[in-house]
Each structure stands twice: as structure tokens, then as C-alpha cells.
PDB file of N, CA and C in Angstrom:
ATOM      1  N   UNK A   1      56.520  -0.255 116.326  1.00  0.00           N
ATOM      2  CA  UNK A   1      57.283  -1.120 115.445  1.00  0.00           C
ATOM      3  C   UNK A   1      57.242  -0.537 114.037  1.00  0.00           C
ATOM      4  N   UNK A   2      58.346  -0.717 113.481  1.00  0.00           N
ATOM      5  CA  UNK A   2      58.104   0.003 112.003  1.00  0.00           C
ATOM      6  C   UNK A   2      57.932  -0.952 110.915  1.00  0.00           C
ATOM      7  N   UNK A   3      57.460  -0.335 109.852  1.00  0.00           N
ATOM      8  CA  UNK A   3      56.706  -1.441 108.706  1.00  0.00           C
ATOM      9  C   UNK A   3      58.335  -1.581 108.099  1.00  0.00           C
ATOM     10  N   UNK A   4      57.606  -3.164 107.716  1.00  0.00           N
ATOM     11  CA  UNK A   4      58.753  -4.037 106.669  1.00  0.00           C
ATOM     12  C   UNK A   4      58.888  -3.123 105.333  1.00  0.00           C
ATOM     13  N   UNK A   5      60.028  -2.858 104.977  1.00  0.00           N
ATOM     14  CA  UNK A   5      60.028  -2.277 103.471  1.00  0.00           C
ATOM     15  C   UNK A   5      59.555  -3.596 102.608  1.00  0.00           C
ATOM     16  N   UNK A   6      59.830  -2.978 101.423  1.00  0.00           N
ATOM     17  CA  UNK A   6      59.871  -3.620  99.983  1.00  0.00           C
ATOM     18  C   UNK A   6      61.253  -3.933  99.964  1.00  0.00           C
ATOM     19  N   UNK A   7      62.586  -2.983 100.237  1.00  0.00           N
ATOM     20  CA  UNK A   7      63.712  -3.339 100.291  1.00  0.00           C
ATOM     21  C   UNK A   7      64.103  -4.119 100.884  1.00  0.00           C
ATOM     22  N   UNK A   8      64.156  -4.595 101.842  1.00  0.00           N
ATOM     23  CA  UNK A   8      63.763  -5.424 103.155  1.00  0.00           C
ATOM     24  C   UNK A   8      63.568  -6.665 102.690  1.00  0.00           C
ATOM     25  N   UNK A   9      62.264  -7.069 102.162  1.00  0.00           N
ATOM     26  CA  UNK A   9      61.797  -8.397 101.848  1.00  0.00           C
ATOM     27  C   UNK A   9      62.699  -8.559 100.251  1.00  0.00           C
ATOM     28  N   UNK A  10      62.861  -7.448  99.391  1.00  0.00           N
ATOM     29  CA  UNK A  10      63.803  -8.301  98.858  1.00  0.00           C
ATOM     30  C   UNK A  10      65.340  -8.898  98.792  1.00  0.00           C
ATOM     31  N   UNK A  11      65.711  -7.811 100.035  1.00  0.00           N
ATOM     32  CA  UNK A  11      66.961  -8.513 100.592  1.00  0.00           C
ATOM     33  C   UNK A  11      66.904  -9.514 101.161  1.00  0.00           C
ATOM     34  N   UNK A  12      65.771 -10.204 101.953  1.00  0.00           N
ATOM     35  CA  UNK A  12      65.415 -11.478 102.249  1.00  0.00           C
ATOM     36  C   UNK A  12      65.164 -12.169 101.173  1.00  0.00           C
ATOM     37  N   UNK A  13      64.266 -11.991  99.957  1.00  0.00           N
ATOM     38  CA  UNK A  13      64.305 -12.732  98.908  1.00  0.00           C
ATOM     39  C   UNK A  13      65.542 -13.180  98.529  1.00  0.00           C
ATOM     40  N   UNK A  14      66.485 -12.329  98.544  1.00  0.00           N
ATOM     41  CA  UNK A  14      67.994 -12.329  97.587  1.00  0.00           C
ATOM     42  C   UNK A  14      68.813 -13.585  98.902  1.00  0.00           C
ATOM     43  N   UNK A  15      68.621 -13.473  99.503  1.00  0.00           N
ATOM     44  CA  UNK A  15      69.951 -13.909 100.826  1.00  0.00           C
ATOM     45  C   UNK A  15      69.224 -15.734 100.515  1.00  0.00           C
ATOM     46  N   UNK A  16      67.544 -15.887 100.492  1.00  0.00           N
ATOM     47  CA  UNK A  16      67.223 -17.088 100.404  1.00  0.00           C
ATOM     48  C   UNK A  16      67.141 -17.358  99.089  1.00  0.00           C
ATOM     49  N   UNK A  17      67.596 -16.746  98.196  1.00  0.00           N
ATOM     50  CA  UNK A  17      67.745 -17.730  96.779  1.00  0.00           C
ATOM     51  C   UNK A  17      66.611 -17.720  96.179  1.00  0.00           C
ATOM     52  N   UNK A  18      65.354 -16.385  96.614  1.00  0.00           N
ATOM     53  CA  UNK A  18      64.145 -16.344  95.808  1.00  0.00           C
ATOM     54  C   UNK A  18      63.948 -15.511  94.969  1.00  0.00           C
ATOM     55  N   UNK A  19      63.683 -15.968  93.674  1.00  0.00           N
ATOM     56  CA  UNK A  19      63.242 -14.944  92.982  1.00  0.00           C
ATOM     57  C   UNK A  19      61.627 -14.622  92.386  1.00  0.00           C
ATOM     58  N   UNK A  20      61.765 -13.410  92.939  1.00  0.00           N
ATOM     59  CA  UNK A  20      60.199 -12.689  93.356  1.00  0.00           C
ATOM     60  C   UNK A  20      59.752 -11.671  92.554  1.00  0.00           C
ATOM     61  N   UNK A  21      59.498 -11.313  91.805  1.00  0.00           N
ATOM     62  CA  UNK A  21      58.817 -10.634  90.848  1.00  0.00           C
ATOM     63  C   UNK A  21      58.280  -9.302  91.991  1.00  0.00           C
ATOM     64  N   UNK A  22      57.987  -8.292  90.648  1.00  0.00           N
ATOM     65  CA  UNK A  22      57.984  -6.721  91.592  1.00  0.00           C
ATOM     66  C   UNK A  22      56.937  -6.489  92.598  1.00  0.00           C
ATOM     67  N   UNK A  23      55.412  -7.396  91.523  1.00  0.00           N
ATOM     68  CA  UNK A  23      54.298  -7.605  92.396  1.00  0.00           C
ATOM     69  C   UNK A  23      53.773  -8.476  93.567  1.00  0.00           C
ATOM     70  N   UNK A  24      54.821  -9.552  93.725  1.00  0.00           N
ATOM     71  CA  UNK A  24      55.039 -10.142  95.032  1.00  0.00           C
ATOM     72  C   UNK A  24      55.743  -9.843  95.631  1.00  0.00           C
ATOM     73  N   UNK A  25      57.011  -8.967  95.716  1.00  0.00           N
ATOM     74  CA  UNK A  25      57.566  -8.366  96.645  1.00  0.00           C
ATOM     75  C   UNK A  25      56.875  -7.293  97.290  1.00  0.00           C
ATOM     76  N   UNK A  26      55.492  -6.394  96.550  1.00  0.00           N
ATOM     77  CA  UNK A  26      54.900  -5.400  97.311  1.00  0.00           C
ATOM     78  C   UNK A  26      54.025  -6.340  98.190  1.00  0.00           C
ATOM     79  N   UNK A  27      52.974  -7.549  97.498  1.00  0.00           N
ATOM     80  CA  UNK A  27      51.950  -8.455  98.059  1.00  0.00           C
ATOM     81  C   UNK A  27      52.846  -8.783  99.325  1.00  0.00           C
ATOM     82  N   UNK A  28      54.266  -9.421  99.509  1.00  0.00           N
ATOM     83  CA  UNK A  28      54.673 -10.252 100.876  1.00  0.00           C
ATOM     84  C   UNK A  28      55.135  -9.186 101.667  1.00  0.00           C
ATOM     85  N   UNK A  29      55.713  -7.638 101.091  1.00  0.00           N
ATOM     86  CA  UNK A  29      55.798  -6.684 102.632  1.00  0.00           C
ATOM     87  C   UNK A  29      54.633  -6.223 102.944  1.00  0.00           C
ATOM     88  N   UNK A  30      53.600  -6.477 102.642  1.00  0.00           N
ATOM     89  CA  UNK A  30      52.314  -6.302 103.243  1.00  0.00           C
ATOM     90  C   UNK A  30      51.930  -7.521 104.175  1.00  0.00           C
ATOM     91  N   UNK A  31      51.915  -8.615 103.949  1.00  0.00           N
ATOM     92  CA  UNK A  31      51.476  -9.495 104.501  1.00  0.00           C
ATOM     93  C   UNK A  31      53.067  -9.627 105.772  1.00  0.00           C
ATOM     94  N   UNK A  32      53.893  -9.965 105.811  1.00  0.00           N
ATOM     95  CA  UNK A  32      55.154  -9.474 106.748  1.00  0.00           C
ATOM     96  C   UNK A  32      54.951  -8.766 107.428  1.00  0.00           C
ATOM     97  N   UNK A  33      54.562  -7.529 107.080  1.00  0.00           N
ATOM     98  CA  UNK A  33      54.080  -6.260 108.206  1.00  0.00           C
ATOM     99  C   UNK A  33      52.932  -6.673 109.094  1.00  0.00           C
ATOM    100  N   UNK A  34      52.034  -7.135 108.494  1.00  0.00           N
ATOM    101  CA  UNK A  34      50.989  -7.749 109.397  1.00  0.00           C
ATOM    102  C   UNK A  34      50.937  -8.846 110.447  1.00  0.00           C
ATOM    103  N   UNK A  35      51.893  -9.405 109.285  1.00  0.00           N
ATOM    104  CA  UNK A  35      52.675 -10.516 111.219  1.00  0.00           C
ATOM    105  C   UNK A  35      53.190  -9.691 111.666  1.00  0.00           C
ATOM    106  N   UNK A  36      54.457  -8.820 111.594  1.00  0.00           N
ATOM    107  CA  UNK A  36      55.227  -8.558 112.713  1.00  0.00           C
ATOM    108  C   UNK A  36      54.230  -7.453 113.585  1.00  0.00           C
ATOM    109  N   UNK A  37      53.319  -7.247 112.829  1.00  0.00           N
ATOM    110  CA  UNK A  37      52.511  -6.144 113.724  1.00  0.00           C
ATOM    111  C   UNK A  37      51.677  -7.272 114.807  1.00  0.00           C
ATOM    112  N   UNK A  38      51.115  -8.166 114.256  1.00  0.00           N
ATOM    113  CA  UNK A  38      50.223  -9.299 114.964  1.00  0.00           C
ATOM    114  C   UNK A  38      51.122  -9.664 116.287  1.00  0.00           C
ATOM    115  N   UNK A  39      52.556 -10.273 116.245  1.00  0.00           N
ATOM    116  CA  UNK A  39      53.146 -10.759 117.011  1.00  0.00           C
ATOM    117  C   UNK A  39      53.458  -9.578 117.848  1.00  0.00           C
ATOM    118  N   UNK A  40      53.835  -8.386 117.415  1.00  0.00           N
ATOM    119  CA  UNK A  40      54.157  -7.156 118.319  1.00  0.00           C
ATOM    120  C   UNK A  40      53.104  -7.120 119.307  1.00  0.00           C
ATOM    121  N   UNK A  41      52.190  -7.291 118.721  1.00  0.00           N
ATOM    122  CA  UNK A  41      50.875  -7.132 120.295  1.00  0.00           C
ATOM    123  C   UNK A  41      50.860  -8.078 120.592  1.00  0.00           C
ATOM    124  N   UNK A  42      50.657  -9.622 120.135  1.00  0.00           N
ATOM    125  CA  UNK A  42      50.716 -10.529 121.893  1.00  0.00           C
ATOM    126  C   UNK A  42      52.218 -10.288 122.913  1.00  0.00           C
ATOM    127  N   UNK A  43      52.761  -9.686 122.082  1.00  0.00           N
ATOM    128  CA  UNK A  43      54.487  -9.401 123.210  1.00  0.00           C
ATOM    129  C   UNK A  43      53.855  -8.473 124.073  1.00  0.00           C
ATOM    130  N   UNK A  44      53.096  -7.787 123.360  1.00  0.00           N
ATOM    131  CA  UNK A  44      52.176  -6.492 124.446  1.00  0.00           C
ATOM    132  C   UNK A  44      51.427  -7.005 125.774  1.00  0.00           C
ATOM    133  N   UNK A  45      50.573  -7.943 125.160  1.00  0.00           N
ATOM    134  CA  UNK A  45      49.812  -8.525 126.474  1.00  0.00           C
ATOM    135  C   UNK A  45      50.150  -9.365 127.184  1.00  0.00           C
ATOM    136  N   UNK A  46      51.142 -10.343 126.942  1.00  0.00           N
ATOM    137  CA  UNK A  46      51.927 -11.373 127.544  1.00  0.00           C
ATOM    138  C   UNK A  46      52.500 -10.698 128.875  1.00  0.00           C
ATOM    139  N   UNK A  47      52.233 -10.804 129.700  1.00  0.00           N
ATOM    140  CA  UNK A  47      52.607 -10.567 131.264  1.00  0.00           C
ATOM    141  C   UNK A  47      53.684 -11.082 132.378  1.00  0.00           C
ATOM    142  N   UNK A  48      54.766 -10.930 132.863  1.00  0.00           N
ATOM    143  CA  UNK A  48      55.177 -11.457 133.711  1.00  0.00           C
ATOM    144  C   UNK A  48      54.955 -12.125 134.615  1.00  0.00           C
ATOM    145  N   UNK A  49      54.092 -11.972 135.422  1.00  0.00           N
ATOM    146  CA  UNK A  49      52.792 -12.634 136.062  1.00  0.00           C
ATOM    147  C   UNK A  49      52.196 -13.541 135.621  1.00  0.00           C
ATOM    148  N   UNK A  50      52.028 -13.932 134.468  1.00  0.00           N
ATOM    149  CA  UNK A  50      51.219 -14.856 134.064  1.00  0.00           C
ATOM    150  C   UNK A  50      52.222 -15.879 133.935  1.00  0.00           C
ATOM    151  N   UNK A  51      52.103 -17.113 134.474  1.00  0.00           N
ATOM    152  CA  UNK A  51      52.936 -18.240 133.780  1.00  0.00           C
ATOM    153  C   UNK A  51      52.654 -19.213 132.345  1.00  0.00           C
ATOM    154  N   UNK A  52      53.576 -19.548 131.866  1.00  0.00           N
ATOM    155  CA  UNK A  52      53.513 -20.129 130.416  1.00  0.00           C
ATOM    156  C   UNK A  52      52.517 -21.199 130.212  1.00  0.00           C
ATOM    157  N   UNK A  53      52.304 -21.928 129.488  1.00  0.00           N
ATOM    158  CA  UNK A  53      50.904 -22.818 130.035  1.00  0.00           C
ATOM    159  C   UNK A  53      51.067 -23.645 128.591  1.00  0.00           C
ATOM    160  N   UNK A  54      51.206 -24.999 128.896  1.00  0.00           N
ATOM    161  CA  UNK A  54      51.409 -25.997 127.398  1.00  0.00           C
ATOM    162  C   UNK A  54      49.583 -26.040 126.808  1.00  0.00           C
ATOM    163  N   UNK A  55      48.503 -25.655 127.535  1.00  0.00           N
ATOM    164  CA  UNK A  55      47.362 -26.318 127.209  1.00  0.00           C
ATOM    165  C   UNK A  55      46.834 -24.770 127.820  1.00  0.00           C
ATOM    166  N   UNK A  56      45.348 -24.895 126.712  1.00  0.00           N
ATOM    167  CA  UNK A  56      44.547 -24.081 127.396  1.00  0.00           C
ATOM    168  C   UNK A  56      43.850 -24.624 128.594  1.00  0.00           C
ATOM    169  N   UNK A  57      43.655 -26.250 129.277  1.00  0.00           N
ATOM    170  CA  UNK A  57      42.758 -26.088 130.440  1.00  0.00           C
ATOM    171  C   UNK A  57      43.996 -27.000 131.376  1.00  0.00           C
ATOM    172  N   UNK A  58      43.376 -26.442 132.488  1.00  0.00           N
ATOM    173  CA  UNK A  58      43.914 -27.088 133.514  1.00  0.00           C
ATOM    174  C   UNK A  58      44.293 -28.688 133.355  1.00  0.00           C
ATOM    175  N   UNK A  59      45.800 -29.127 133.393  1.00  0.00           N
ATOM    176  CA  UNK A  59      45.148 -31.077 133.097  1.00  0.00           C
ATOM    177  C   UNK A  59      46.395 -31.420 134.214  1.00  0.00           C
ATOM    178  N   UNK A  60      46.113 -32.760 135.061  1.00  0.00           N
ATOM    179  CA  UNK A  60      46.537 -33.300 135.596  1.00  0.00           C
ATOM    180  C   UNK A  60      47.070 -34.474 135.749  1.00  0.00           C
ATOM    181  N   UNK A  61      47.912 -35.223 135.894  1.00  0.00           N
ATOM    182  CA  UNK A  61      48.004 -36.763 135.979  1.00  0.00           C
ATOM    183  C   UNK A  61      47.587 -37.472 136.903  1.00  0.00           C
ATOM    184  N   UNK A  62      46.769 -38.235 136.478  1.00  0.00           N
ATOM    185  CA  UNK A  62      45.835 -39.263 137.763  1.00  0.00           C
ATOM    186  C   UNK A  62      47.196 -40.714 138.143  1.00  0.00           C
ATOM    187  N   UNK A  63      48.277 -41.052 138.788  1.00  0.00           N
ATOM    188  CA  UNK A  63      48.756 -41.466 139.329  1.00  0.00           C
ATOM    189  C   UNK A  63      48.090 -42.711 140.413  1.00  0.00           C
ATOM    190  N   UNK A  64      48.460 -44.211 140.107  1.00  0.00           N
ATOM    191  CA  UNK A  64      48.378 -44.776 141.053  1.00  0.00           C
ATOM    192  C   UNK A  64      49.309 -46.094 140.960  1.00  0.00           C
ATOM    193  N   UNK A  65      49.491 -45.938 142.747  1.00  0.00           N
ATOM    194  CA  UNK A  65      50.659 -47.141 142.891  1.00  0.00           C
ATOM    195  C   UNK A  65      50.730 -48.242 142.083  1.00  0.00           C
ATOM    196  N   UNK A  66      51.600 -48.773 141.823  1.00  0.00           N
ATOM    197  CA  UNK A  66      52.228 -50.022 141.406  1.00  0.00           C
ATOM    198  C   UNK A  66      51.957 -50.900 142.330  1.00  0.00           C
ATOM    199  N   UNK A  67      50.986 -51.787 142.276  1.00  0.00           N
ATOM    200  CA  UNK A  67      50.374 -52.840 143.266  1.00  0.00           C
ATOM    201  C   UNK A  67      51.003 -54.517 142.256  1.00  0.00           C
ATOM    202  N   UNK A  68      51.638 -55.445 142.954  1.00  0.00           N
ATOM    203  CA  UNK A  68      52.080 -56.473 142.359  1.00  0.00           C
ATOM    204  C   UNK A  68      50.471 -57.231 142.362  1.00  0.00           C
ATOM    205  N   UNK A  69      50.359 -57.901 141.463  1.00  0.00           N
ATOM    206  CA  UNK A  69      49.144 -58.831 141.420  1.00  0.00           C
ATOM    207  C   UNK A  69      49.091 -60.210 140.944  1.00  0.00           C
ATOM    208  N   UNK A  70      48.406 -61.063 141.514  1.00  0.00           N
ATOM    209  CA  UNK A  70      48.789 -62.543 140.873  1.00  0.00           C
ATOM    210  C   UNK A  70      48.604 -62.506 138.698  1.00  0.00           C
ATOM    211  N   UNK A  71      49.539 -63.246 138.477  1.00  0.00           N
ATOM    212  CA  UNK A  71      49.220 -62.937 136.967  1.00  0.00           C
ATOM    213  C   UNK A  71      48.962 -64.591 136.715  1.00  0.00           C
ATOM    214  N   UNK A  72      48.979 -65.170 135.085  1.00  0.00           N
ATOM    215  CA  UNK A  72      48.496 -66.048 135.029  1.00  0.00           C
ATOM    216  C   UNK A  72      50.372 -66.847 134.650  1.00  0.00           C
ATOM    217  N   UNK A  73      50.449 -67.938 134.903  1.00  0.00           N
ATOM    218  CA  UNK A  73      51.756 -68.761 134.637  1.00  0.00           C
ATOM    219  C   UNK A  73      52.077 -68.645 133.772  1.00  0.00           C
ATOM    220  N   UNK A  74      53.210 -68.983 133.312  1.00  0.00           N
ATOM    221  CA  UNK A  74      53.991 -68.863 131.889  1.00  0.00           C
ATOM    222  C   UNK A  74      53.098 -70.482 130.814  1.00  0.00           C
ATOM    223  N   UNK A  75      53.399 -71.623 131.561  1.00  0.00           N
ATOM    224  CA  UNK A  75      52.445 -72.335 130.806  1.00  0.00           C
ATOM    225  C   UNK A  75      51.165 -72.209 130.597  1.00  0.00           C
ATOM    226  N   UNK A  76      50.511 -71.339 131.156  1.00  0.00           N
ATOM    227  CA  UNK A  76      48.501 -71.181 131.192  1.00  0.00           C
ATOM    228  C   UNK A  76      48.488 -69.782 130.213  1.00  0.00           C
ATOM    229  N   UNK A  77      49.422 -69.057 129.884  1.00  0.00           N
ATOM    230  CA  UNK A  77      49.721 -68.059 129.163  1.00  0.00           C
ATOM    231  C   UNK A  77      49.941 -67.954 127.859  1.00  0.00           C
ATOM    232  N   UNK A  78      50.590 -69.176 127.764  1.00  0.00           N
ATOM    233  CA  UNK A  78      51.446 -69.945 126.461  1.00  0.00           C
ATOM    234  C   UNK A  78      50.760 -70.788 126.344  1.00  0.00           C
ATOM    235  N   UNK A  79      49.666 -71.040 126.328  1.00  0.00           N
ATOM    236  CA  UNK A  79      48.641 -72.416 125.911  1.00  0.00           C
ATOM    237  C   UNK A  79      48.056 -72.182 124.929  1.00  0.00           C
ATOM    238  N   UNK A  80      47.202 -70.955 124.370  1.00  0.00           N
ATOM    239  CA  UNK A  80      46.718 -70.857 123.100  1.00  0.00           C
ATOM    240  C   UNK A  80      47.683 -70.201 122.166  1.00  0.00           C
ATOM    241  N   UNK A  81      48.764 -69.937 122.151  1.00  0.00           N
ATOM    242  CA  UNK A  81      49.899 -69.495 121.476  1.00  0.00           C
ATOM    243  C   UNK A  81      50.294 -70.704 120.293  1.00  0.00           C
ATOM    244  N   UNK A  82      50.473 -70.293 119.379  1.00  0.00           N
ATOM    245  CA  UNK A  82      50.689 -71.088 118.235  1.00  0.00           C
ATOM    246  C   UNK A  82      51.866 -71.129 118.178  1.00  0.00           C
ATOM    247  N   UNK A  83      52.649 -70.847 118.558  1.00  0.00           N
ATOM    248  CA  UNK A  83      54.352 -71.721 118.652  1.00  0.00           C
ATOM    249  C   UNK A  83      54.925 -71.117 119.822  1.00  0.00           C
ATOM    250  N   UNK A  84      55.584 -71.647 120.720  1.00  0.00           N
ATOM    251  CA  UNK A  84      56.579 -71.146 122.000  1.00  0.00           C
ATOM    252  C   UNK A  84      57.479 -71.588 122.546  1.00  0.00           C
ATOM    253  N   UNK A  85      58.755 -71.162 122.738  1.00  0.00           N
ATOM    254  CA  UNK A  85      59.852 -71.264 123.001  1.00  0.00           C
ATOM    255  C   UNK A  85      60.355 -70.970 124.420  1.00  0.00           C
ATOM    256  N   UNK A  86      61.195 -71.631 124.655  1.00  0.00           N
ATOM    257  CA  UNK A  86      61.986 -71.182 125.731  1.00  0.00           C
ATOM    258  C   UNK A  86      61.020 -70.096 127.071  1.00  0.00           C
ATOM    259  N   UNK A  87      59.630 -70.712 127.018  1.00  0.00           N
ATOM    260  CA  UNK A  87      58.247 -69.690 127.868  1.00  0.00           C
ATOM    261  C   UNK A  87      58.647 -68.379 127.449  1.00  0.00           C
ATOM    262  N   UNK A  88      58.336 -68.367 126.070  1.00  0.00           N
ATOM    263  CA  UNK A  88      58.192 -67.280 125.673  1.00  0.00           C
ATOM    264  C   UNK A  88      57.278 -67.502 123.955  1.00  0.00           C
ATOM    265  N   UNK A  89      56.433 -66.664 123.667  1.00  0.00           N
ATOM    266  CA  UNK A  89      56.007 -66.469 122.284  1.00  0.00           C
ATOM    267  C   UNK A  89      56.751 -66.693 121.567  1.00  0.00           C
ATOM    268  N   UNK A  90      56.884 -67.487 120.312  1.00  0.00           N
ATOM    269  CA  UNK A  90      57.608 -67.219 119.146  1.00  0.00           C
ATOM    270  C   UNK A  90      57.419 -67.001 118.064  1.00  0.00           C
ATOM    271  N   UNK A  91      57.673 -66.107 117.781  1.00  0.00           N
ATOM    272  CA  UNK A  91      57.372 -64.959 116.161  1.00  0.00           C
ATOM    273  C   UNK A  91      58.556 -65.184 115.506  1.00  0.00           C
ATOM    274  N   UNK A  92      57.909 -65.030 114.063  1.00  0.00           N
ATOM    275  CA  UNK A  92      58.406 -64.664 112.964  1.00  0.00           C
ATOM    276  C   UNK A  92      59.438 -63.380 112.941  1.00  0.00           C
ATOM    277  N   UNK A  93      60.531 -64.172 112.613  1.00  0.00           N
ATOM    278  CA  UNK A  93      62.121 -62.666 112.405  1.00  0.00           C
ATOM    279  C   UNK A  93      61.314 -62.223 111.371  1.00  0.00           C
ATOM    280  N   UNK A  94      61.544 -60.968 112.091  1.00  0.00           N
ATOM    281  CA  UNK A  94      61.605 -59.656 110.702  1.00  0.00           C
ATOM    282  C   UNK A  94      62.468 -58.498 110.011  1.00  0.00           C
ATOM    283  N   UNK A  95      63.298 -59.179 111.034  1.00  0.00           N
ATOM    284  CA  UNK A  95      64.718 -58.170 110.615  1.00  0.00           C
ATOM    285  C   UNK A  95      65.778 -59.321 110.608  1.00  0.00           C
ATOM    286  N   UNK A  96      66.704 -58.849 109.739  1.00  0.00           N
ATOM    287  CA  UNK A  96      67.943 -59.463 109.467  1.00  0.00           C
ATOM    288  C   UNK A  96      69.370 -59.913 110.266  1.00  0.00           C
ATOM    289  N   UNK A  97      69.889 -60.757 110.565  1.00  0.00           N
ATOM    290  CA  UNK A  97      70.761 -60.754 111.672  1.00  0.00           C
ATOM    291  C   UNK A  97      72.036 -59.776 112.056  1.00  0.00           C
ATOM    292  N   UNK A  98      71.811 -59.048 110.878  1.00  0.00           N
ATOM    293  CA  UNK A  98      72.825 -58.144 111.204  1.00  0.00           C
ATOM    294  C   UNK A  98      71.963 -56.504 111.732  1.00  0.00           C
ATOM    295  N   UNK A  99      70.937 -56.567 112.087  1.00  0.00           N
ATOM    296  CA  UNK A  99      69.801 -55.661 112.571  1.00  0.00           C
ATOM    297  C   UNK A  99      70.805 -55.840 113.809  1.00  0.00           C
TER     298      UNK A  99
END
């Protein structure tokens, strides 16, 4: 891979609207070169063979059926509830009717 110029990063400076002084344009094609050199080698070791992987460890989803179960009534539910409507909770609007 070949190193980033100085010309280079300040044609990138110029195209994004930065203006960079002489001694940060040498400081950022140094540091530029060193990423693109960094990223050039994991492209190196990255393998076909190997598949992509969101996580470093193995993780799984623990899955279990949907079993119906007795629940408690709408009135035995709504008993310590401080206001209820229509067997249902009733809260305070917090948005506007045109929400």
C-alpha cells in the first residue's frame, strides 16, 4: 500500500472545507498513513473461511414456548389502582389531542 501524501490530505482538507495549517497537514499524513497501513493488515488476515461474527463469544437464545396461564381478573387487577375505567387503568393524558 502506498503512503498518504501531504498533497493528498490537503486535497482532502480543501474538498471538506478545512483549513489546516502546514504543520498539521504533515502531523495528519502521518497519522492517515498509519490507519490505512493498520486497516491494510486486518484485510490481510481476514480469511474466507472464517465467518463474520457480531460478538467475540459464542451467544445463543434460550427460547421457550408460549404456555397460556391462569392470570388474575380484570376486577382483582384493578382493585388497588387509583382510578379505572372501562377495566382498564386510567392515567393522566400526556399528549395533546391532536398527538
Amino acid at each position: 500500500m502506498s503512503a498518504i501524501t501531504r498533497d493528498e490530505v490537503e486535497h482532502l482538507a480543501r474538498l471538506s472545507r478545512l483549513a489546516l495549517a502546514d504543520d498539521e497537514l504533515d502531523h495528519l499524513a502521518a497519522q492517515l498513513d498509519q490507519i490505512i497501513t493498520a486497516v491494510a493488515r486486518v484485510q490481510e488476515v481476514a480469511a474466507e473461511d472464517i465467518p463474520p461474527t457480531s460478538h467475540a463469544l459464542p451467544l445463543t437464545n434460550v427460547y421457550r414456548p408460549d404456555e397460556v396461564r391462569p392470570s388474575l381478573p380484570p376486577e382483582q387487577a384493578l382493585a388497588g389502582a387509583p382510578a379505572a375505567e372501562e377495566q382498564r387503568f386510567r392515567v393522566p393524558r400526556i399528549l395533546d389531542e391532536e398527538a
